[in-house]
PDB file of N, CA and C in Angstrom:
ATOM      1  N   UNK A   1     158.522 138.138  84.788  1.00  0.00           N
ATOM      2  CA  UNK A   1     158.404 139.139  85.829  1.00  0.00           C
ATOM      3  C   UNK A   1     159.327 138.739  86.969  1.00  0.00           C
ATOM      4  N   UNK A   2     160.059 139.680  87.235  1.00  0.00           N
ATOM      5  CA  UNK A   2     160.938 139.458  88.757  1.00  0.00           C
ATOM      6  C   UNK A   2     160.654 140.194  89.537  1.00  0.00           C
ATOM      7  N   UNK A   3     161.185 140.098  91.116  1.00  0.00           N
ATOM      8  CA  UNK A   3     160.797 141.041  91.933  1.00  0.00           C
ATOM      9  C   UNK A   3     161.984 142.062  92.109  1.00  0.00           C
ATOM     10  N   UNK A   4     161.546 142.752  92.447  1.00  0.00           N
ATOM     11  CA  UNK A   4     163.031 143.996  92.455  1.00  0.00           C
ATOM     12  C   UNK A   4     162.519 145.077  93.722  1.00  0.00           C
ATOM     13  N   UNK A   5     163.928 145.295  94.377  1.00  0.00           N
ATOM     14  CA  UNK A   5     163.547 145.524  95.979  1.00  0.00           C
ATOM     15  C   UNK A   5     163.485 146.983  95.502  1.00  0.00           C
ATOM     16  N   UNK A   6     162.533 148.000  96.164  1.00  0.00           N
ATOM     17  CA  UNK A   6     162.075 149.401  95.739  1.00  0.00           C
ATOM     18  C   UNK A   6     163.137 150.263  96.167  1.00  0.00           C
ATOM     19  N   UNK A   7     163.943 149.708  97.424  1.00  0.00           N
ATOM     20  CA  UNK A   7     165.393 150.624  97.808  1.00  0.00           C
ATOM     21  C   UNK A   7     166.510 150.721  96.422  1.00  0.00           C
ATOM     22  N   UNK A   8     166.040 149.733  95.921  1.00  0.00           N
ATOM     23  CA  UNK A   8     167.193 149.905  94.697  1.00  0.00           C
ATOM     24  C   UNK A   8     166.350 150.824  93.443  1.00  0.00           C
ATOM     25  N   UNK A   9     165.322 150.352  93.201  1.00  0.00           N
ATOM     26  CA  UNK A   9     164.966 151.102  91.887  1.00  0.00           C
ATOM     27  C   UNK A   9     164.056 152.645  91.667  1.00  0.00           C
ATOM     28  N   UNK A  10     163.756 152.749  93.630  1.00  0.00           N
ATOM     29  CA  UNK A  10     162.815 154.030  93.444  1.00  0.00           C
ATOM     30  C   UNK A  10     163.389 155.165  94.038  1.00  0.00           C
ATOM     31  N   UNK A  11     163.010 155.950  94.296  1.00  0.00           N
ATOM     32  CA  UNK A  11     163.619 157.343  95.009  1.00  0.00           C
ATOM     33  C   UNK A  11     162.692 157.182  96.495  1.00  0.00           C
ATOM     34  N   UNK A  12     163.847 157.338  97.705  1.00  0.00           N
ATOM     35  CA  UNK A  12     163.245 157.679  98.823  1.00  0.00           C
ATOM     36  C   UNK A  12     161.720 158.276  98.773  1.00  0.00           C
ATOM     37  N   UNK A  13     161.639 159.656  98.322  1.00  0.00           N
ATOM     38  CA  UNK A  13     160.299 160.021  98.220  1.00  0.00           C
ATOM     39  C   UNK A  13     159.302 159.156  97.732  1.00  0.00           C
ATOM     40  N   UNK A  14     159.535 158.556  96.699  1.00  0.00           N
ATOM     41  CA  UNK A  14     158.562 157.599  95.891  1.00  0.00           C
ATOM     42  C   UNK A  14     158.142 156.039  96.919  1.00  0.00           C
ATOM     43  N   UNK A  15     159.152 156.094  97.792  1.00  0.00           N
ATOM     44  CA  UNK A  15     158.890 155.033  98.947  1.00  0.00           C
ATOM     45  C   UNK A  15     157.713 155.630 100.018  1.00  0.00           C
ATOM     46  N   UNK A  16     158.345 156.378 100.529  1.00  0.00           N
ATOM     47  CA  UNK A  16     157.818 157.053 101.258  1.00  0.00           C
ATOM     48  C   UNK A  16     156.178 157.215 101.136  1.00  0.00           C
ATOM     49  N   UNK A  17     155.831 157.961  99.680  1.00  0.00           N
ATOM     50  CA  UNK A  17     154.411 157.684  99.012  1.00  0.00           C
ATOM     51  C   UNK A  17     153.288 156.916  99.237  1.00  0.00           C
ATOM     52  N   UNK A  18     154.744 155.706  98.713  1.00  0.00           N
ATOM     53  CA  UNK A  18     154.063 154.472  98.446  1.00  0.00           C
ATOM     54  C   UNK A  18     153.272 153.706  99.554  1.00  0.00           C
ATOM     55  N   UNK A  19     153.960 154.154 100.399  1.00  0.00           N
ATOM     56  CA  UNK A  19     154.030 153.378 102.338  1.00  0.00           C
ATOM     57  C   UNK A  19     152.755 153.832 102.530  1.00  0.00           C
ATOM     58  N   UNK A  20     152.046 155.314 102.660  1.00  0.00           N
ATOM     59  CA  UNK A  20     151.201 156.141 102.735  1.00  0.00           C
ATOM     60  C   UNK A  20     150.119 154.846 102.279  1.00  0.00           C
ATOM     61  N   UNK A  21     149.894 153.913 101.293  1.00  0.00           N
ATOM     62  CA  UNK A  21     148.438 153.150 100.833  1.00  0.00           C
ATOM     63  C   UNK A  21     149.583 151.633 101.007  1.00  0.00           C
ATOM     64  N   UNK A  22     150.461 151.604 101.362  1.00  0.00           N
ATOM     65  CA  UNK A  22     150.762 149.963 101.269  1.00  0.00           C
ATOM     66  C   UNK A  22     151.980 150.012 101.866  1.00  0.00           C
ATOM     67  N   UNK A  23     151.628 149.052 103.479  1.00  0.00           N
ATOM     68  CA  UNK A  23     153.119 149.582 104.031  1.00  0.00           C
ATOM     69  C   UNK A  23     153.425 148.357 105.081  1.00  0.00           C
ATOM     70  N   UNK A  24     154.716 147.768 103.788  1.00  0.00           N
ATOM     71  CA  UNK A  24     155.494 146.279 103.933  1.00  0.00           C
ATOM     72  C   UNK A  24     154.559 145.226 103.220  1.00  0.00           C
ATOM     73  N   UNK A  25     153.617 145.727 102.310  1.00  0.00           N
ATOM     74  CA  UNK A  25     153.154 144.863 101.313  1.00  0.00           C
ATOM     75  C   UNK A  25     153.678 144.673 100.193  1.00  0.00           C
ATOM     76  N   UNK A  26     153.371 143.780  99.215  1.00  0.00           N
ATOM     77  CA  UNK A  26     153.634 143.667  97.560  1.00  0.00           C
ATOM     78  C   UNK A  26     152.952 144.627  96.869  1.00  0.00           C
ATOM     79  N   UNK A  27     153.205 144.574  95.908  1.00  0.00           N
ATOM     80  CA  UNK A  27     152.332 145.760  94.694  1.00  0.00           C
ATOM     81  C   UNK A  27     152.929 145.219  93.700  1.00  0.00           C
ATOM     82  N   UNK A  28     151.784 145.339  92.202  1.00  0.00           N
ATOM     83  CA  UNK A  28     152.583 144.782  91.131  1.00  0.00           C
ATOM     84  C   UNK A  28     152.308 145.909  90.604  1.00  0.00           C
ATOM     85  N   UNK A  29     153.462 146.373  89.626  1.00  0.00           N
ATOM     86  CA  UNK A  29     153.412 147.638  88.857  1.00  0.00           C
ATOM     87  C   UNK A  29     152.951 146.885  87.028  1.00  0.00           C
ATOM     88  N   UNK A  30     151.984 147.420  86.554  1.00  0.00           N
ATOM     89  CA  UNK A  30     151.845 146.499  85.316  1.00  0.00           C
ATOM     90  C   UNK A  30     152.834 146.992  84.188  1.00  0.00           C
ATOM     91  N   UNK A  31     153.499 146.519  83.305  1.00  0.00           N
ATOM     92  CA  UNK A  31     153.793 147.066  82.682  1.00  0.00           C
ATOM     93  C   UNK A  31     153.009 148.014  81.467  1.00  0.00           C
ATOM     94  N   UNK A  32     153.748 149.252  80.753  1.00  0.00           N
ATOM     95  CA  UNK A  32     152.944 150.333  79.880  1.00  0.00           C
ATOM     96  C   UNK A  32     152.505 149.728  78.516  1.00  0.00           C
ATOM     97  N   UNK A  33     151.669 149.798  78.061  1.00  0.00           N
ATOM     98  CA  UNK A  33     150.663 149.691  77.168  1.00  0.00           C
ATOM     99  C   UNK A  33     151.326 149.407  76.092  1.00  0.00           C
ATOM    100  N   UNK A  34     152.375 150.345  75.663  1.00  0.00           N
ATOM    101  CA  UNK A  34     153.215 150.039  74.438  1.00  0.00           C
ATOM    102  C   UNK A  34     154.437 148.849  74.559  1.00  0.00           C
ATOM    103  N   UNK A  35     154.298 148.330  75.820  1.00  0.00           N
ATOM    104  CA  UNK A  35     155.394 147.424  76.105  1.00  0.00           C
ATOM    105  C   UNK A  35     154.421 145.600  76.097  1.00  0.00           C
ATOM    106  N   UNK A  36     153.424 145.858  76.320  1.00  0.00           N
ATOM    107  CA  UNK A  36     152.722 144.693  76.734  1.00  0.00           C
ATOM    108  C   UNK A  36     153.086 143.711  75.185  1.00  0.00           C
ATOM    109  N   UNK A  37     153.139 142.821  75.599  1.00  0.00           N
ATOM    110  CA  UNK A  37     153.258 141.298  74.549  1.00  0.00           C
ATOM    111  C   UNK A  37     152.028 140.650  74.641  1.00  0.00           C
ATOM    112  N   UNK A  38     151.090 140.011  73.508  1.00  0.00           N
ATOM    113  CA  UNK A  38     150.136 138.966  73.406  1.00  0.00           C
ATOM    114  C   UNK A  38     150.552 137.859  73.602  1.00  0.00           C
ATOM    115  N   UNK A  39     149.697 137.449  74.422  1.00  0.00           N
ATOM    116  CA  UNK A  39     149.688 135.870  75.059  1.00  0.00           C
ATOM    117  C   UNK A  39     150.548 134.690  73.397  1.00  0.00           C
ATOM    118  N   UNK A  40     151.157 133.908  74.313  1.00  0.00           N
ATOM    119  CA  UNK A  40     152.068 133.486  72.960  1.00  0.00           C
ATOM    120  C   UNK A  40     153.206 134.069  72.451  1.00  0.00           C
ATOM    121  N   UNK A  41     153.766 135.309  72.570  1.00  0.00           N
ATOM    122  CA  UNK A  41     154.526 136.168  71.577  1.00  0.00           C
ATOM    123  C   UNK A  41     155.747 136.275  72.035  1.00  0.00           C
ATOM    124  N   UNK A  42     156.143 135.279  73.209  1.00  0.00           N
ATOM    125  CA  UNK A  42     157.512 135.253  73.826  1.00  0.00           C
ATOM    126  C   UNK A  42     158.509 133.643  73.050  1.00  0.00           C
ATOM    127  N   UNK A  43     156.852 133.067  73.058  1.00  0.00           N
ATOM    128  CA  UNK A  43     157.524 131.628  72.724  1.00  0.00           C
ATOM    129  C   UNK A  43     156.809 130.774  71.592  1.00  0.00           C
ATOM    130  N   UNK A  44     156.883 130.024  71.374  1.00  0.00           N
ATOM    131  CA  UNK A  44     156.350 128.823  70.254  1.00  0.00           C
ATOM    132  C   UNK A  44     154.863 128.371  70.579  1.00  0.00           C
ATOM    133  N   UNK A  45     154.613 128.567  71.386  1.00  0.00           N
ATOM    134  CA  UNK A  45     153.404 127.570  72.323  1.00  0.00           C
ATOM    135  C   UNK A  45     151.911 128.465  71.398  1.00  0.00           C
ATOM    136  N   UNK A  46     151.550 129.472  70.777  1.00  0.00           N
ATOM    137  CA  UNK A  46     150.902 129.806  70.385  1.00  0.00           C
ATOM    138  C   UNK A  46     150.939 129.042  68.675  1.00  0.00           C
ATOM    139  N   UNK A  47     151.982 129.201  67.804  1.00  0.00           N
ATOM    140  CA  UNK A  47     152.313 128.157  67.123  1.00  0.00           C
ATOM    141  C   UNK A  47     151.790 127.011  66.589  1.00  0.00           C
ATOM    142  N   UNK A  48     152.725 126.573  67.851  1.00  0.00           N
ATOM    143  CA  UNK A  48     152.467 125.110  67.840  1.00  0.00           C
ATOM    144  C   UNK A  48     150.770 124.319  67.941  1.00  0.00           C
ATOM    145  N   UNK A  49     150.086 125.453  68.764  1.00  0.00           N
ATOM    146  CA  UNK A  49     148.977 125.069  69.073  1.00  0.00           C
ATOM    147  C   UNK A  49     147.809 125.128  67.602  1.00  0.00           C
ATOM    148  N   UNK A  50     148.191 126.597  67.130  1.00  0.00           N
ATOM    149  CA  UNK A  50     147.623 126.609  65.485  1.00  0.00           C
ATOM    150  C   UNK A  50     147.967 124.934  64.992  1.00  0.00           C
ATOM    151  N   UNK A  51     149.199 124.681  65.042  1.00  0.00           N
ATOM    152  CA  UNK A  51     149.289 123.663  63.926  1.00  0.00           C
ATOM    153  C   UNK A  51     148.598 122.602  64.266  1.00  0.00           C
ATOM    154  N   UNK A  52     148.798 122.350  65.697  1.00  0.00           N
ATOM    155  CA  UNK A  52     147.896 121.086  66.537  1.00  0.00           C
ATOM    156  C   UNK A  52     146.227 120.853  65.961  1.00  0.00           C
ATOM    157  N   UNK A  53     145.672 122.081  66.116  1.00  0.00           N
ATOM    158  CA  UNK A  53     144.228 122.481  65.959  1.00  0.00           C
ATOM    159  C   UNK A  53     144.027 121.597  64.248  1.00  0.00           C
ATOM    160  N   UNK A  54     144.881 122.357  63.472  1.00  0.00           N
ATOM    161  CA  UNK A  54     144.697 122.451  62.370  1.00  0.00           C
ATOM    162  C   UNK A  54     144.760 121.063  61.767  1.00  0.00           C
ATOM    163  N   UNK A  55     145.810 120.265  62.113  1.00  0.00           N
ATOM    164  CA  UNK A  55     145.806 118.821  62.295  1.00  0.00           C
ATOM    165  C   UNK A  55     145.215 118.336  62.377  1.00  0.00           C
ATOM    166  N   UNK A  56     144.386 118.194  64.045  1.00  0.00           N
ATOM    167  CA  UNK A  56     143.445 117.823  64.414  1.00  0.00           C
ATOM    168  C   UNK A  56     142.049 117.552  63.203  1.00  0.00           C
ATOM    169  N   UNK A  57     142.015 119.097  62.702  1.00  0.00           N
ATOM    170  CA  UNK A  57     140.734 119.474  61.871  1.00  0.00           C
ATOM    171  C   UNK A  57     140.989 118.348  60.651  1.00  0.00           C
ATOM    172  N   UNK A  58     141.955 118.603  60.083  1.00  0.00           N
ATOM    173  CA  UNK A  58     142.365 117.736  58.949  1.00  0.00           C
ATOM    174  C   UNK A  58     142.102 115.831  59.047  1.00  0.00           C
ATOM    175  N   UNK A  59     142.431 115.717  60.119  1.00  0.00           N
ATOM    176  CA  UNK A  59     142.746 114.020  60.621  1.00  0.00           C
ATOM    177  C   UNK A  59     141.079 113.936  60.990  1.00  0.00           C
ATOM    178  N   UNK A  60     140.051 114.692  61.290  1.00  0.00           N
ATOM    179  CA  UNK A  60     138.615 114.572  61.670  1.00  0.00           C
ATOM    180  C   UNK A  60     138.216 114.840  59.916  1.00  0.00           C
ATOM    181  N   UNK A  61     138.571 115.756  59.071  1.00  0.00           N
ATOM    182  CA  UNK A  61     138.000 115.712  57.917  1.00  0.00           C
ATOM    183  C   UNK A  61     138.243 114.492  56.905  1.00  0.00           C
ATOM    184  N   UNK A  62     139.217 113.770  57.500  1.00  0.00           N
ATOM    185  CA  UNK A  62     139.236 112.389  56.872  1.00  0.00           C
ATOM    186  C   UNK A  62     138.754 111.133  57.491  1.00  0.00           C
ATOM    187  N   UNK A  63     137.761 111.321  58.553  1.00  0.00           N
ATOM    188  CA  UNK A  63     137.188 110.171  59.040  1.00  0.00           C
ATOM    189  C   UNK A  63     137.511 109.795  60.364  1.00  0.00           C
ATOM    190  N   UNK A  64     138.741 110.445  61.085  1.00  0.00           N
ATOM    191  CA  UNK A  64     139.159 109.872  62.500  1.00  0.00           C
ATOM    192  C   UNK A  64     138.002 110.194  63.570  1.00  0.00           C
ATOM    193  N   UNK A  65     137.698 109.157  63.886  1.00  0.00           N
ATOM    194  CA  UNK A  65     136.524 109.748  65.207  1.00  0.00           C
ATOM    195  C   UNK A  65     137.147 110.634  66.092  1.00  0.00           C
ATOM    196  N   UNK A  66     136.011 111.837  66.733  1.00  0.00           N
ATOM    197  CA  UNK A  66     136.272 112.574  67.493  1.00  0.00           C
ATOM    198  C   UNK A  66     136.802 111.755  69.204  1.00  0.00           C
ATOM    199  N   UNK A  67     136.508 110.743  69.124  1.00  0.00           N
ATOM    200  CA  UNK A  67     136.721 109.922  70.313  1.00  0.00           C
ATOM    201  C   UNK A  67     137.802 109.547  70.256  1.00  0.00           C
ATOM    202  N   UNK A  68     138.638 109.038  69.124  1.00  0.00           N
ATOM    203  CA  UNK A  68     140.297 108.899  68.626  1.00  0.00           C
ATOM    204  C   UNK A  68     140.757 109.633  68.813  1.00  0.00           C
ATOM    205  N   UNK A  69     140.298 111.081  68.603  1.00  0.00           N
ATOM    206  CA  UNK A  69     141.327 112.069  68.414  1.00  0.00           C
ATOM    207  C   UNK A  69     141.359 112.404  70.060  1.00  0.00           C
ATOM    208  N   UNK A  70     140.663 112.246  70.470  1.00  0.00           N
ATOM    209  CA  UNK A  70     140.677 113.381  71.982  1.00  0.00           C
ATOM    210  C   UNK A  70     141.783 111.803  72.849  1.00  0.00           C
ATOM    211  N   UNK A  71     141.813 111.006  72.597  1.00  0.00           N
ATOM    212  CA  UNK A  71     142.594 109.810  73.291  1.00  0.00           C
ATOM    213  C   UNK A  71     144.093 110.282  72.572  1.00  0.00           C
ATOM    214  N   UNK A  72     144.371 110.372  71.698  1.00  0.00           N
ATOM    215  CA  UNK A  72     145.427 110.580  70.612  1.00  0.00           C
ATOM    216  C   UNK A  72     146.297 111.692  71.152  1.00  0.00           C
ATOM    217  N   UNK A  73     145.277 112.909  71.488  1.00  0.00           N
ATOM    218  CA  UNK A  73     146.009 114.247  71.874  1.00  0.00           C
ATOM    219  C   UNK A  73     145.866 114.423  73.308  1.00  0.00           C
ATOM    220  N   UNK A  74     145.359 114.124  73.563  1.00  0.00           N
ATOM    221  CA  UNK A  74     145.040 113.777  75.615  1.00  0.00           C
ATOM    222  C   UNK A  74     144.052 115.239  75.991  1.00  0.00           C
ATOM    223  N   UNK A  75     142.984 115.420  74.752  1.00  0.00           N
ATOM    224  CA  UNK A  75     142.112 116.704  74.673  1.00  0.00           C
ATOM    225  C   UNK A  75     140.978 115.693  75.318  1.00  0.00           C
ATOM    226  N   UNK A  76     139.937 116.769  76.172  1.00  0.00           N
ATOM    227  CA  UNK A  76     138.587 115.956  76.078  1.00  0.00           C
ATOM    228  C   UNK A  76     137.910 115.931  74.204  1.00  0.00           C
ATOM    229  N   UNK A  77     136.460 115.100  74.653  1.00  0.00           N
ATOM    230  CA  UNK A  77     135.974 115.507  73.213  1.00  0.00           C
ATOM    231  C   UNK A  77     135.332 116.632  73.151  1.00  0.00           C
ATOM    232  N   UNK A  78     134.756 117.715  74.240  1.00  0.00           N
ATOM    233  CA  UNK A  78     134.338 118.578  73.656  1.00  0.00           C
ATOM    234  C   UNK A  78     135.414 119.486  73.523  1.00  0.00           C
ATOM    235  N   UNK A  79     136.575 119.518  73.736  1.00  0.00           N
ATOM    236  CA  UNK A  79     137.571 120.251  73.217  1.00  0.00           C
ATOM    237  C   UNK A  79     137.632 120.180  71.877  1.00  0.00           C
ATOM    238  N   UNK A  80     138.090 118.872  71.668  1.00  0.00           N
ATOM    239  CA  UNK A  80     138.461 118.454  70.304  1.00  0.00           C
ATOM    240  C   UNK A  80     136.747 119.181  69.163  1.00  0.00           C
ATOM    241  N   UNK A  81     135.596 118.958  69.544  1.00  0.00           N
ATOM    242  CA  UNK A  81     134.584 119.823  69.073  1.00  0.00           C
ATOM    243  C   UNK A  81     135.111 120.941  68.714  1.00  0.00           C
ATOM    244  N   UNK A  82     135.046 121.303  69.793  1.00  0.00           N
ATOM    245  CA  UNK A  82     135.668 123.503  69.884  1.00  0.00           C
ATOM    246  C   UNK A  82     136.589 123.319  68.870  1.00  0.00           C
ATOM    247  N   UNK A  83     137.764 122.806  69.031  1.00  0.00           N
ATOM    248  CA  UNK A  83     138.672 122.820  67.600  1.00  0.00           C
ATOM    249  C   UNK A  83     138.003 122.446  66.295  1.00  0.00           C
ATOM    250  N   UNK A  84     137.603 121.776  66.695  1.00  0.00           N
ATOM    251  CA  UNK A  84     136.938 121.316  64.889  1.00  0.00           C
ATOM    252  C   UNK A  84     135.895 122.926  64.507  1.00  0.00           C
ATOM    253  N   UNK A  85     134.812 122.997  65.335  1.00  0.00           N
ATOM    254  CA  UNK A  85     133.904 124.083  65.160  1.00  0.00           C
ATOM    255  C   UNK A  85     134.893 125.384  64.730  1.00  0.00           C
ATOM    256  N   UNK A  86     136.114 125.738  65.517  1.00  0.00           N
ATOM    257  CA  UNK A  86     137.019 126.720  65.155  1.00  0.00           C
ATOM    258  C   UNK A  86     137.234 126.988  64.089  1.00  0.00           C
ATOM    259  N   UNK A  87     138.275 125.415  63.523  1.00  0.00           N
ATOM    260  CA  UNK A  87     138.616 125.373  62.391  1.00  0.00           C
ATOM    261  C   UNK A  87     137.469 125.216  61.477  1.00  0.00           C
ATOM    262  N   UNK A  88     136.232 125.026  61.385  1.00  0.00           N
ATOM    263  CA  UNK A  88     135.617 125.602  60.254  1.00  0.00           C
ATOM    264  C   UNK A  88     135.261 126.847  60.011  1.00  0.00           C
ATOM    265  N   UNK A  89     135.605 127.842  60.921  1.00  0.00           N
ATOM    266  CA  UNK A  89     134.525 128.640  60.924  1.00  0.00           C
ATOM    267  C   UNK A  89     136.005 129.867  60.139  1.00  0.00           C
ATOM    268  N   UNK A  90     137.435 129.028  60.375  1.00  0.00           N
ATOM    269  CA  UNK A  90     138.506 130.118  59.672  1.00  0.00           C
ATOM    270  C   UNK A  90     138.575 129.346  58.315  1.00  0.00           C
ATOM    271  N   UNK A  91     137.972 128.531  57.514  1.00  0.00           N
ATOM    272  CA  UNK A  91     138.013 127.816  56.233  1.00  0.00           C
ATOM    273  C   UNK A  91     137.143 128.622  55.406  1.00  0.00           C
TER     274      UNK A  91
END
């Protein structure tokens, strides 16, 4: 998101309007419904985090204490829980 000055992108009238409920404030315009992206869907970080989880689940189904793992990944342990509980519940 950037900011973009309204003299450049709106029509006088549409300023004018605008002033009427907000005048020399910010406003965020959201973007339209068919444009919106899910959290994750710009970059890797959604990903990466599946594989982390999934790891995690795997390295606990072979014996690593939940207390290892949360030192290992710099998770608390009831995080590392929530992941484990996750990942069983998509198995």
């Amino acid at each position: 998101m950037k900011y973009e000055k309204a003299q450049n992108v709106l029509p006088d009238t549409i300023i004018e309007i605008i002033q009427n409920y907000i005048d020399g404030g910010y406003i965020y315009i959201p973007r339209k419904d068919e444009n919106k992206k899910s959290w994750g869907e710009n970059t890797e970080t959604k990903k990466y985090l599946k594989e982390r989880d999934k790891e995690i689940f795997n390295r606990y189904s072979l014996g690593v204490p939940i207390k290892v793992l949360s030192q290992e990944y710099f998770l608390s342990e009831s995080s590392i829980r929530r992941i484990i509980r996750k990942q069983r519940n998509y198995d």
